[in-house]
C-alpha atoms as a PDB file:
ATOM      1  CA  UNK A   1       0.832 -12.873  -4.105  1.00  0.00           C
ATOM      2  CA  UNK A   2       4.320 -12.893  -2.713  1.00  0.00           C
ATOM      3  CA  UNK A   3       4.926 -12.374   1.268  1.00  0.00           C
ATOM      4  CA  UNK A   4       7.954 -11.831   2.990  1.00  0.00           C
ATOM      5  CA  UNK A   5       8.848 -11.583   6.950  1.00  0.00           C
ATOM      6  CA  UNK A   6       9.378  -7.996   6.548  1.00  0.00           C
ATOM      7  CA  UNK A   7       6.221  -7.657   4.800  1.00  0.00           C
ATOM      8  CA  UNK A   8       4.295  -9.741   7.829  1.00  0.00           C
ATOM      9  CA  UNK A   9       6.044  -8.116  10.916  1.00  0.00           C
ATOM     10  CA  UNK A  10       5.475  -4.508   9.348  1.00  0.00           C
ATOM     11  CA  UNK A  11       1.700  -5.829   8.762  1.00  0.00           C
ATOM     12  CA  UNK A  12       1.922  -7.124  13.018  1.00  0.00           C
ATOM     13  CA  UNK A  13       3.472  -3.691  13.788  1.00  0.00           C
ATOM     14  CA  UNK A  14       1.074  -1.485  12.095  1.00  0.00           C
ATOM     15  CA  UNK A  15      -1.515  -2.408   8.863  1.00  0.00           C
ATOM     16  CA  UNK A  16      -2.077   1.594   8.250  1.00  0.00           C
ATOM     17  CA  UNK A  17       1.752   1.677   7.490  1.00  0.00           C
ATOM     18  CA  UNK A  18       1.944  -1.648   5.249  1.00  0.00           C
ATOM     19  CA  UNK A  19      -0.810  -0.190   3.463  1.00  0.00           C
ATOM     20  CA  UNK A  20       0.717   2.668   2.858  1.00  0.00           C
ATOM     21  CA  UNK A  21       4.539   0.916   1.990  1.00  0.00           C
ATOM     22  CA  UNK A  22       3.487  -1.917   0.016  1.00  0.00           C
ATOM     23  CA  UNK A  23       0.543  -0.806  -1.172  1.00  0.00           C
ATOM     24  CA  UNK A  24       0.418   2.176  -2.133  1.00  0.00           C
ATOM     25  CA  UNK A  25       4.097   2.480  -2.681  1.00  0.00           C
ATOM     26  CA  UNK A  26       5.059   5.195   0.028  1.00  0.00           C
ATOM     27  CA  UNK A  27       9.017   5.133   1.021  1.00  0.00           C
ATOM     28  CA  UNK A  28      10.537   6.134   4.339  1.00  0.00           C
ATOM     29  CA  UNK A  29      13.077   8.272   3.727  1.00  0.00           C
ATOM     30  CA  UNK A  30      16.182   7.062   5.790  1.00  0.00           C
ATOM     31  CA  UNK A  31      17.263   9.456   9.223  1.00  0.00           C
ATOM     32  CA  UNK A  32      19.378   7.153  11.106  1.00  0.00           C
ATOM     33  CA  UNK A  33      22.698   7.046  10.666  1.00  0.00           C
ATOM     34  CA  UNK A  34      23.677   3.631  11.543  1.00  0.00           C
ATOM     35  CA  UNK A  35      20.617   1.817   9.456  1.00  0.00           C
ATOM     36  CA  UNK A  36      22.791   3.244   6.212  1.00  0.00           C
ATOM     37  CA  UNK A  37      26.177   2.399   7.656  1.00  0.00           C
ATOM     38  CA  UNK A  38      24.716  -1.172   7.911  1.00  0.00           C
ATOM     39  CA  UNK A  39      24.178  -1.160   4.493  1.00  0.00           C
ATOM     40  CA  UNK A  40      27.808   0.253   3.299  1.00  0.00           C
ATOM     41  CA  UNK A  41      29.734  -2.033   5.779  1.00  0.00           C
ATOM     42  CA  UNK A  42      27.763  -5.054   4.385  1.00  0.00           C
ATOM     43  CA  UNK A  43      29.040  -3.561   0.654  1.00  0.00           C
ATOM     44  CA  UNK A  44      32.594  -4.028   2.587  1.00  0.00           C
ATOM     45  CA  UNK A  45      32.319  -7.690   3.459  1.00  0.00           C
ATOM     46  CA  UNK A  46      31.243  -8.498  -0.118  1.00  0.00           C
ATOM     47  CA  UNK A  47      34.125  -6.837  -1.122  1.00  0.00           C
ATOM     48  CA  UNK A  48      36.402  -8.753   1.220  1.00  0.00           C
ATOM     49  CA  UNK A  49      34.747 -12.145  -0.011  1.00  0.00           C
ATOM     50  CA  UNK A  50      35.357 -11.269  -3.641  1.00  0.00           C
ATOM     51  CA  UNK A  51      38.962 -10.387  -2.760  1.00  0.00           C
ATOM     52  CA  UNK A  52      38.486  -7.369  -2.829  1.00  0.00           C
ATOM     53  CA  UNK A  53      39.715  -4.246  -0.601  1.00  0.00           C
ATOM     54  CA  UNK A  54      36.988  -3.943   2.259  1.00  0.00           C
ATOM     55  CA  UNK A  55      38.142  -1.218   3.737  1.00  0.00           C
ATOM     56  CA  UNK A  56      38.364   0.503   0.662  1.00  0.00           C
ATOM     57  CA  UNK A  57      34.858  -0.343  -0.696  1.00  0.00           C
ATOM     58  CA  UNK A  58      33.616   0.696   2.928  1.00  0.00           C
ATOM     59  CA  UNK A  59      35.072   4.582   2.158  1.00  0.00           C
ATOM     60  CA  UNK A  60      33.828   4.646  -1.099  1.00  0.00           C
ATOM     61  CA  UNK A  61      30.067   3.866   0.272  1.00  0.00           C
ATOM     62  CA  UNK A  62      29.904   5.748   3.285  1.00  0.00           C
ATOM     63  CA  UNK A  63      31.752   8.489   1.692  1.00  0.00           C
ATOM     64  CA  UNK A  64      28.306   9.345  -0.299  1.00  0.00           C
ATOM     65  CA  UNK A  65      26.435   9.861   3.084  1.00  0.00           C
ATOM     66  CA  UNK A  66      29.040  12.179   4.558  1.00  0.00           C
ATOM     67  CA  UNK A  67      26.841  14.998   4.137  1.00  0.00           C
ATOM     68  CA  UNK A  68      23.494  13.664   4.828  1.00  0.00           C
ATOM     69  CA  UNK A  69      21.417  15.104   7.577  1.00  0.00           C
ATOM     70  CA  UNK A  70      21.362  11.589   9.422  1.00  0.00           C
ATOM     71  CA  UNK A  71      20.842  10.724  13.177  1.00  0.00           C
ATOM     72  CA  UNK A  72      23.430   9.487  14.685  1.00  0.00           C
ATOM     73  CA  UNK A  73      23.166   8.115  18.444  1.00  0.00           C
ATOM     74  CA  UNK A  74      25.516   8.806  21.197  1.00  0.00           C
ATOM     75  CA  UNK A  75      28.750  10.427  20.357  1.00  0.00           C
ATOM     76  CA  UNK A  76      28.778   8.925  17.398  1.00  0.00           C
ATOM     77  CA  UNK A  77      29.393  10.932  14.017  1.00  0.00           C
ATOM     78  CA  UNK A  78      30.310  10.338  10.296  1.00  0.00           C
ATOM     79  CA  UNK A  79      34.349   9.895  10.923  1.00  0.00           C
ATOM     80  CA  UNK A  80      33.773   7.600  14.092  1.00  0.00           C
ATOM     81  CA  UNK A  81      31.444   5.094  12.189  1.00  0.00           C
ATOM     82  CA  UNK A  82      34.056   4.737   9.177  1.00  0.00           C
ATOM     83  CA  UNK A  83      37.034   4.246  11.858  1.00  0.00           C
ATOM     84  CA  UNK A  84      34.757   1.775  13.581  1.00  0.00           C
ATOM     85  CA  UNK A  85      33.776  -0.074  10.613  1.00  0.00           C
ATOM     86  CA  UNK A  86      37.701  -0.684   9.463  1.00  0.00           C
ATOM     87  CA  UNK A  87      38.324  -1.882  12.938  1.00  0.00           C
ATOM     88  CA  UNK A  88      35.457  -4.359  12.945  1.00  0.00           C
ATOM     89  CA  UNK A  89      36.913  -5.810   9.556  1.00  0.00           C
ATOM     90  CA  UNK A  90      40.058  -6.027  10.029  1.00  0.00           C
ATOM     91  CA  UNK A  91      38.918  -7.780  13.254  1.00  0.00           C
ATOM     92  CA  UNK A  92      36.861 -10.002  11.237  1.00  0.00           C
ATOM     93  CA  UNK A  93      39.013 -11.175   8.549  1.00  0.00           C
ATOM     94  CA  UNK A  94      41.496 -11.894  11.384  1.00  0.00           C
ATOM     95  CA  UNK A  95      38.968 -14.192  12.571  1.00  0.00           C
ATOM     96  CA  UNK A  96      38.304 -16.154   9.658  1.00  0.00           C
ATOM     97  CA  UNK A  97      35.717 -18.615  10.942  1.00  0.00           C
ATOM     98  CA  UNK A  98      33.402 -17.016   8.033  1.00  0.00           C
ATOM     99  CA  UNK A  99      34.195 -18.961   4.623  1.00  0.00           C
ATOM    100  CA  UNK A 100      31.848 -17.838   1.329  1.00  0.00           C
ATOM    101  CA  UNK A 101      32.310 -20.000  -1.600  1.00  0.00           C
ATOM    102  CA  UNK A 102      31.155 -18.514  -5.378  1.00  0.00           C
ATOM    103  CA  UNK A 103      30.708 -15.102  -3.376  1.00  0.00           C
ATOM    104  CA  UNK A 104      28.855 -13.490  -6.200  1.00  0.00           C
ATOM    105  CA  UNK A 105      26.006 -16.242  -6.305  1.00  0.00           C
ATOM    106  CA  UNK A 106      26.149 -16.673  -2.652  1.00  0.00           C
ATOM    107  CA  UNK A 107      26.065 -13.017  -1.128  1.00  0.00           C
ATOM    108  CA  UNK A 108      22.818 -11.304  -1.539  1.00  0.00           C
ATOM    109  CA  UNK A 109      20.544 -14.276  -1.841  1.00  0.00           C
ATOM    110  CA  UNK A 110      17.106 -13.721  -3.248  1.00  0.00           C
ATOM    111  CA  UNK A 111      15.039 -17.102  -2.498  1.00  0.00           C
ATOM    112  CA  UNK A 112      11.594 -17.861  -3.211  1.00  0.00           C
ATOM    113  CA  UNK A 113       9.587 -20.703  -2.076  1.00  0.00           C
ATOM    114  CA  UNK A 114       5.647 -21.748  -3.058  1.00  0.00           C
ATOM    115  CA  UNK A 115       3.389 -21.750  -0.029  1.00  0.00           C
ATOM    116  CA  UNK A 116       0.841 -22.703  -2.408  1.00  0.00           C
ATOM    117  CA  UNK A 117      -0.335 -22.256  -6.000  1.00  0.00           C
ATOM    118  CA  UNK A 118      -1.453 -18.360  -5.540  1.00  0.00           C
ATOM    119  CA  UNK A 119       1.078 -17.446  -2.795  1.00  0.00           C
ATOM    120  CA  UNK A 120       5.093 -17.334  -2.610  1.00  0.00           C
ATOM    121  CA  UNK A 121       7.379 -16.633   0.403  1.00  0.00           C
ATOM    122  CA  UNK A 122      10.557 -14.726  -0.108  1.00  0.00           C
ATOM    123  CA  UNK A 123      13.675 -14.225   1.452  1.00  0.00           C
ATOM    124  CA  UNK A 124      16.833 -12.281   1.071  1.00  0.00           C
ATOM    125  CA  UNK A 125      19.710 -13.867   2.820  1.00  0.00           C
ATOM    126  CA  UNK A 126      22.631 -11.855   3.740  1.00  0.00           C
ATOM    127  CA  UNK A 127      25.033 -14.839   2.344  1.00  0.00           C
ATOM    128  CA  UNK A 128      25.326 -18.957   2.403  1.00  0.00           C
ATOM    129  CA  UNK A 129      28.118 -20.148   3.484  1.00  0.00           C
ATOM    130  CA  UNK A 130      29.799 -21.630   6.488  1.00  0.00           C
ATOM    131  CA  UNK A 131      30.787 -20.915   9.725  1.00  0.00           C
ATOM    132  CA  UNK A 132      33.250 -23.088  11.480  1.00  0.00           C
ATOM    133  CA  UNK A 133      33.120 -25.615   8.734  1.00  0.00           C
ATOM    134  CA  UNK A 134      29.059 -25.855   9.483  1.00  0.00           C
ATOM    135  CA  UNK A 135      26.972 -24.555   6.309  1.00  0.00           C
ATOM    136  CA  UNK A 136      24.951 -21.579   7.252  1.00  0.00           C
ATOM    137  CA  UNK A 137      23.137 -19.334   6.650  1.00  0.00           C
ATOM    138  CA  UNK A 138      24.822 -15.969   7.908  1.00  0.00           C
ATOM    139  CA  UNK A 139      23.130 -12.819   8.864  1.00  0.00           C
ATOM    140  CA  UNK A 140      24.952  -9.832   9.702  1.00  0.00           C
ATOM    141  CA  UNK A 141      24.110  -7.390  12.291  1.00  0.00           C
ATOM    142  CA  UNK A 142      25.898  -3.958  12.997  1.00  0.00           C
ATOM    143  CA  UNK A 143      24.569  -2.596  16.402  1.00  0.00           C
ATOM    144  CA  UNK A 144      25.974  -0.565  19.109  1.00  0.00           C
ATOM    145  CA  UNK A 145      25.539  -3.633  22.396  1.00  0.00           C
ATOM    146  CA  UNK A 146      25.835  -6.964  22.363  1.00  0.00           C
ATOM    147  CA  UNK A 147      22.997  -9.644  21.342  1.00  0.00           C
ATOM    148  CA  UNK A 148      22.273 -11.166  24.485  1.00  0.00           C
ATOM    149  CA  UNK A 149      24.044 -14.730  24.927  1.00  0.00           C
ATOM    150  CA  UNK A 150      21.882 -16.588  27.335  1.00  0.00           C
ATOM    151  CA  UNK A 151      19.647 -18.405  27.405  1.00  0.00           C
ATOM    152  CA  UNK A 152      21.114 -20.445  25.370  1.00  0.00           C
ATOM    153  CA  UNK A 153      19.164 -20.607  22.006  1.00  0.00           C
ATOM    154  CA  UNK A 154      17.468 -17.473  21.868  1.00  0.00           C
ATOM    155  CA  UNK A 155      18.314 -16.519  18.773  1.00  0.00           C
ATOM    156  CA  UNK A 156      16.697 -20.245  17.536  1.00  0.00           C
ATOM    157  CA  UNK A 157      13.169 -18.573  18.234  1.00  0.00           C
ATOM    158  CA  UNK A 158      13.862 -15.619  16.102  1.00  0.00           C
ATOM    159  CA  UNK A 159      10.727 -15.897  13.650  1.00  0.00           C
ATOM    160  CA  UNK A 160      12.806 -14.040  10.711  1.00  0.00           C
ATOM    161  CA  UNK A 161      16.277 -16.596  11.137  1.00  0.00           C
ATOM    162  CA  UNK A 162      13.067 -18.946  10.825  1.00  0.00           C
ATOM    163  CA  UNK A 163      11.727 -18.301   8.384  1.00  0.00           C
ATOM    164  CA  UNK A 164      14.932 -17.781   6.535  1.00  0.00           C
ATOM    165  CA  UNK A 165      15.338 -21.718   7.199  1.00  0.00           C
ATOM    166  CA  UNK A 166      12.119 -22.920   6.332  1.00  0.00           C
ATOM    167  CA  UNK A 167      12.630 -21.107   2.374  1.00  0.00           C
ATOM    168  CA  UNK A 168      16.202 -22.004   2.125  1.00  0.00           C
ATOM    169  CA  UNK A 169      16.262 -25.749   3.661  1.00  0.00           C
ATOM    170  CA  UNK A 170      19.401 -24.871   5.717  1.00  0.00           C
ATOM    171  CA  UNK A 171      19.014 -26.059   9.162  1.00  0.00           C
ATOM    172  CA  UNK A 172      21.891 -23.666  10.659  1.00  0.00           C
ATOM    173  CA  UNK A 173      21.761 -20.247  10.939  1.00  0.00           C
ATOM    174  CA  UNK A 174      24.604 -17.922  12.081  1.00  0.00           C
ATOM    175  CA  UNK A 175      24.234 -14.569  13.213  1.00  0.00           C
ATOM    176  CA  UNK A 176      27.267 -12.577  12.810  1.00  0.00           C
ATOM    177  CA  UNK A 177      26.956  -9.380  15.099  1.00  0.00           C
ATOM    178  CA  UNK A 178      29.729  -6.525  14.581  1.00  0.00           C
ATOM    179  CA  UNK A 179      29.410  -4.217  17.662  1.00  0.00           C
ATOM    180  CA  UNK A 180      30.488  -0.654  17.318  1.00  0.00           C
ATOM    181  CA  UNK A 181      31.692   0.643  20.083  1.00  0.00           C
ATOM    182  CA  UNK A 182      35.138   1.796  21.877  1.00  0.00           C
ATOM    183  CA  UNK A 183      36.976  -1.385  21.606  1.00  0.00           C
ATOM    184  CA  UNK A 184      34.841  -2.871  18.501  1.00  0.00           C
ATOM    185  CA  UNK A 185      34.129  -7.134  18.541  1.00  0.00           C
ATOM    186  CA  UNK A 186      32.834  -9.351  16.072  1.00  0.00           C
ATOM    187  CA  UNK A 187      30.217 -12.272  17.862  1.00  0.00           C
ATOM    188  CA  UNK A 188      28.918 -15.271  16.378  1.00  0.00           C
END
């Protein structure tokens, strides 16, 4: 059998809707409006890795949702996500501490690892690659606030950056958070 930490936590969260997701195949159909942006901006920083036009790629994906019945939180809407999304890259790529190297083996990482000789573990990593000169593994987040910064190594107990470092062997793991809101940032 293969696990994953989505698998587990949705098991911790509620077994009657594990059951029915993995299963007996059920899917959730998507309402929020910034789970799918996620999605299409992290389609934009594999474009901008690949040399490709981010902002460009970022359009063309969210530009399929623009008339979806979605969610969206505060006064957000369709146009204001898109206008924050080009801000945060173009604040990004300023930034450059994020390096990728082979981008198309090393964005979108499926790994599996044997627990033992009936069960494997897997992971998806958002990308390998380095921050600062430090090989990482990085994991984007899009969220409206801040991660909190204190106390200091908080984000070292998270059981999913984890367990993303026990499969992989990569001691480091960066969490790249792109925060849409009036002035967007970029936090590592």
């Amino acid at each position: 059998m293969v696990f994953s930490y989505t698998q587990i936590s949705n098991y911790l969260r509620c077994p009657r809707s594990y059951r029915l997701r993995y299963l007996e195949g059920w899917q959730e159909r998507e309402t929020r409006a910034g789970m799918v942006f996620g999605r299409c901006f992290e389609q934009a920083l594999g474009a901008l890795f690949c040399g490709q036009d981010p902002e460009a790629r970022l359009f063309r994906e969210w530009e399929a949702y623009r008339d979806a019945s979605f969610i969206y939180t505060n006064r957000d809407s369709w146009d204001r996500l898109l206008y924050q999304g080009v801000q945060l890259l173009q604040r990004f790529a300023q930034q450059n501490r994020v390096q990728i190297e082979s981008p198309h083996k090393n964005l979108q990482v499926k790994i599996i690892r044997a627990v033992n000789d009936e069960h494997e573990f897997v992971s998806y990593l958002d990308a390998v690659g380095s921050l600062d000169g430090t090989r990482s593994i990085i994991d984007w987040k899009t969220t409206t606030s801040r991660y909190p910064e204190a106390p200091m190594g908080l984000l070292s107990l998270d059981p999913q950056l984890i367990s993303y470092s026990w499969v992989s062997g990569i001691s480091d793991v960066a969490v790249v958070v792109f925060v849409r809101k009036n002035a967007p940032e970029t936090n590592t």
